[in-house]
Protein backbone atom coordinates (compact mmCIF):
# COMPACT_ATOMS: atom_id res chain seq x y z
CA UNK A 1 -25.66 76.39 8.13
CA UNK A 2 -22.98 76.12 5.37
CA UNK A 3 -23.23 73.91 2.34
CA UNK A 4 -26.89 73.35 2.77
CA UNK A 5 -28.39 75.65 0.04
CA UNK A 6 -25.96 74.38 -2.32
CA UNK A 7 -26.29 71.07 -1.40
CA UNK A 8 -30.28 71.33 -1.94
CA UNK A 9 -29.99 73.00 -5.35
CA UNK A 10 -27.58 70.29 -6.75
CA UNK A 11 -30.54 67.78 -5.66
CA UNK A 12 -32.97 70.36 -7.73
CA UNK A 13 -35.08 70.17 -4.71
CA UNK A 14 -37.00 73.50 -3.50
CA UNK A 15 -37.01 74.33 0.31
CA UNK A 16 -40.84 73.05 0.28
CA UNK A 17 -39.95 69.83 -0.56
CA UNK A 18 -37.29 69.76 2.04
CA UNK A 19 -39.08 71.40 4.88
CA UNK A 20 -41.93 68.25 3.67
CA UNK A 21 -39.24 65.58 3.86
CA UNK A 22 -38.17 66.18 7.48
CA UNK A 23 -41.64 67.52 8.61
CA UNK A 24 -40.88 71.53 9.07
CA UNK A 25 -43.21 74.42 8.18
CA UNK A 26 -40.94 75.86 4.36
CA UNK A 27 -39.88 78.80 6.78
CA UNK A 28 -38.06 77.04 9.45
CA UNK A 29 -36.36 74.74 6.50
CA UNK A 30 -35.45 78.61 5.42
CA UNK A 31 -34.02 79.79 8.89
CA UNK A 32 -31.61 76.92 8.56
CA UNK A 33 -30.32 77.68 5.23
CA UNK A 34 -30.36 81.42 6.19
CA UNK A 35 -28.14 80.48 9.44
CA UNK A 36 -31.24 82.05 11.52
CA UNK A 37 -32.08 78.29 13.47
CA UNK A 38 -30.05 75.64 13.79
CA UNK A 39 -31.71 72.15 13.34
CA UNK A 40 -31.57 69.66 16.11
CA UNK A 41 -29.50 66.54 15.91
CA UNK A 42 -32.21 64.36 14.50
CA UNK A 43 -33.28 66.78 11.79
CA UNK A 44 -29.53 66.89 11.11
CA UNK A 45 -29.36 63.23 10.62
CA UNK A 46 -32.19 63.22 8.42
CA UNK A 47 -30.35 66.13 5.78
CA UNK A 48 -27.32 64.33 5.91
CA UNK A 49 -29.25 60.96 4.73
CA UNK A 50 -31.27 63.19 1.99
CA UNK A 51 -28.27 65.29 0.91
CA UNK A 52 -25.86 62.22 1.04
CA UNK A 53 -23.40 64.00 3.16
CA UNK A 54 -22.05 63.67 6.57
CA UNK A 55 -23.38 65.57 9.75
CA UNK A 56 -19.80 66.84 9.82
CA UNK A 57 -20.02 68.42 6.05
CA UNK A 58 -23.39 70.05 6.88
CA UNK A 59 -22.22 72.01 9.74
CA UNK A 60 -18.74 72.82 8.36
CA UNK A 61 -16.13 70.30 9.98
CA UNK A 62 -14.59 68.97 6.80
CA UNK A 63 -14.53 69.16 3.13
CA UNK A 64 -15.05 65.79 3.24
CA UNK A 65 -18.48 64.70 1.50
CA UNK A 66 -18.58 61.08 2.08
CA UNK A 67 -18.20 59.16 5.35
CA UNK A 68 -14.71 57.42 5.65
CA UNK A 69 -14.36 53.77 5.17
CA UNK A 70 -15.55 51.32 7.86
CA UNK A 71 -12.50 50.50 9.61
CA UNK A 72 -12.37 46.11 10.06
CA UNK A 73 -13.76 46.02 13.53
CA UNK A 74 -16.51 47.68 12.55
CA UNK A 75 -17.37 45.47 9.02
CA UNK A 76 -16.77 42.60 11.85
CA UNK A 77 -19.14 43.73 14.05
CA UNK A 78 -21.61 44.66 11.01
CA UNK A 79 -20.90 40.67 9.36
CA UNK A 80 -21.45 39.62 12.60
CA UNK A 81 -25.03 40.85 12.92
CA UNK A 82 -26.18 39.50 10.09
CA UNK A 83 -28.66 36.53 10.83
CA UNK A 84 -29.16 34.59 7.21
CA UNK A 85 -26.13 32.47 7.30
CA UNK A 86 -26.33 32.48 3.34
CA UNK A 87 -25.63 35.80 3.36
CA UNK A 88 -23.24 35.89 5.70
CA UNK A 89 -21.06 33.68 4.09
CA UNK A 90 -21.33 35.50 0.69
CA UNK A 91 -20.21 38.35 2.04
CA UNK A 92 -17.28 36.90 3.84
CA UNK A 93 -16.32 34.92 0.27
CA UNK A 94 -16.92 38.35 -1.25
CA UNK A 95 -14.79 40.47 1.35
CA UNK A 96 -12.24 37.69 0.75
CA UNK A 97 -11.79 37.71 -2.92
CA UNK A 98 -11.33 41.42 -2.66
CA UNK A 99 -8.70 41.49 -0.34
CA UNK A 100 -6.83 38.75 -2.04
CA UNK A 101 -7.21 40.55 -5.66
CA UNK A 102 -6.66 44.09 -3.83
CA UNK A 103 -9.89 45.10 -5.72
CA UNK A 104 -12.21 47.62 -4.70
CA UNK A 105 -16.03 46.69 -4.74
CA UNK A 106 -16.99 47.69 -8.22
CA UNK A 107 -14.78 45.15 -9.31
CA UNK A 108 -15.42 42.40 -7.47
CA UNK A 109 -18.28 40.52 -9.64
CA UNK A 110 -21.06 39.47 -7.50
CA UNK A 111 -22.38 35.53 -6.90
């Protein structure tokens, strides 16, 4: 599986504490790095969320480390689900100010 011994070494984490994280004996954690197994899709979900990279960087289909942007349907349907209308309002004030200031969210000082 490409990237995924360097991706565990830049965490400084040893292939024991991986193969404890998603539940593996250390030598089937090993046949993954060594390209000997490949992992199933929910033991690829779990690296990606541990290594902080996509599914698609683990196995090799992009350089791309990070997931793209939400796209605004999606932030709408995410908004949309949330139940405290508190919140929900904040974060529509807060999605506001950005777009009007053209700030990304680092910027944008919270309430």
């Amino acid at each position: 599986m490409m990237n995924l011994r360097a991706l565990r070494n830049e965490k400084g984490l040893t292939i024991e504490k991986m193969a404890e994280f998603l539940g593996l004996n250390p030598s089937t954690y090993g046949q993954y790095e060594n390209g000997v197994r490949e992992p199933n899709f929910s033991t690829l979900k779990d690296l990606s969320e541990k290594l902080n990279v996509t599914v698609d960087y683990l196995i090799g289909r992009t350089n791309m480390r990070e997931p793209l942007p939400p796209t605004d349907d999606e932030l709408y349907f995410e908004i949309k689900r949330i139940k405290n209308t508190r919140v929900k309002k904040a974060v529509l004030v807060l999605l506001k100010e950005m777009e009007e200031t053209d700030a990304p969210a680092s910027v944008v000082k919270p309430y």
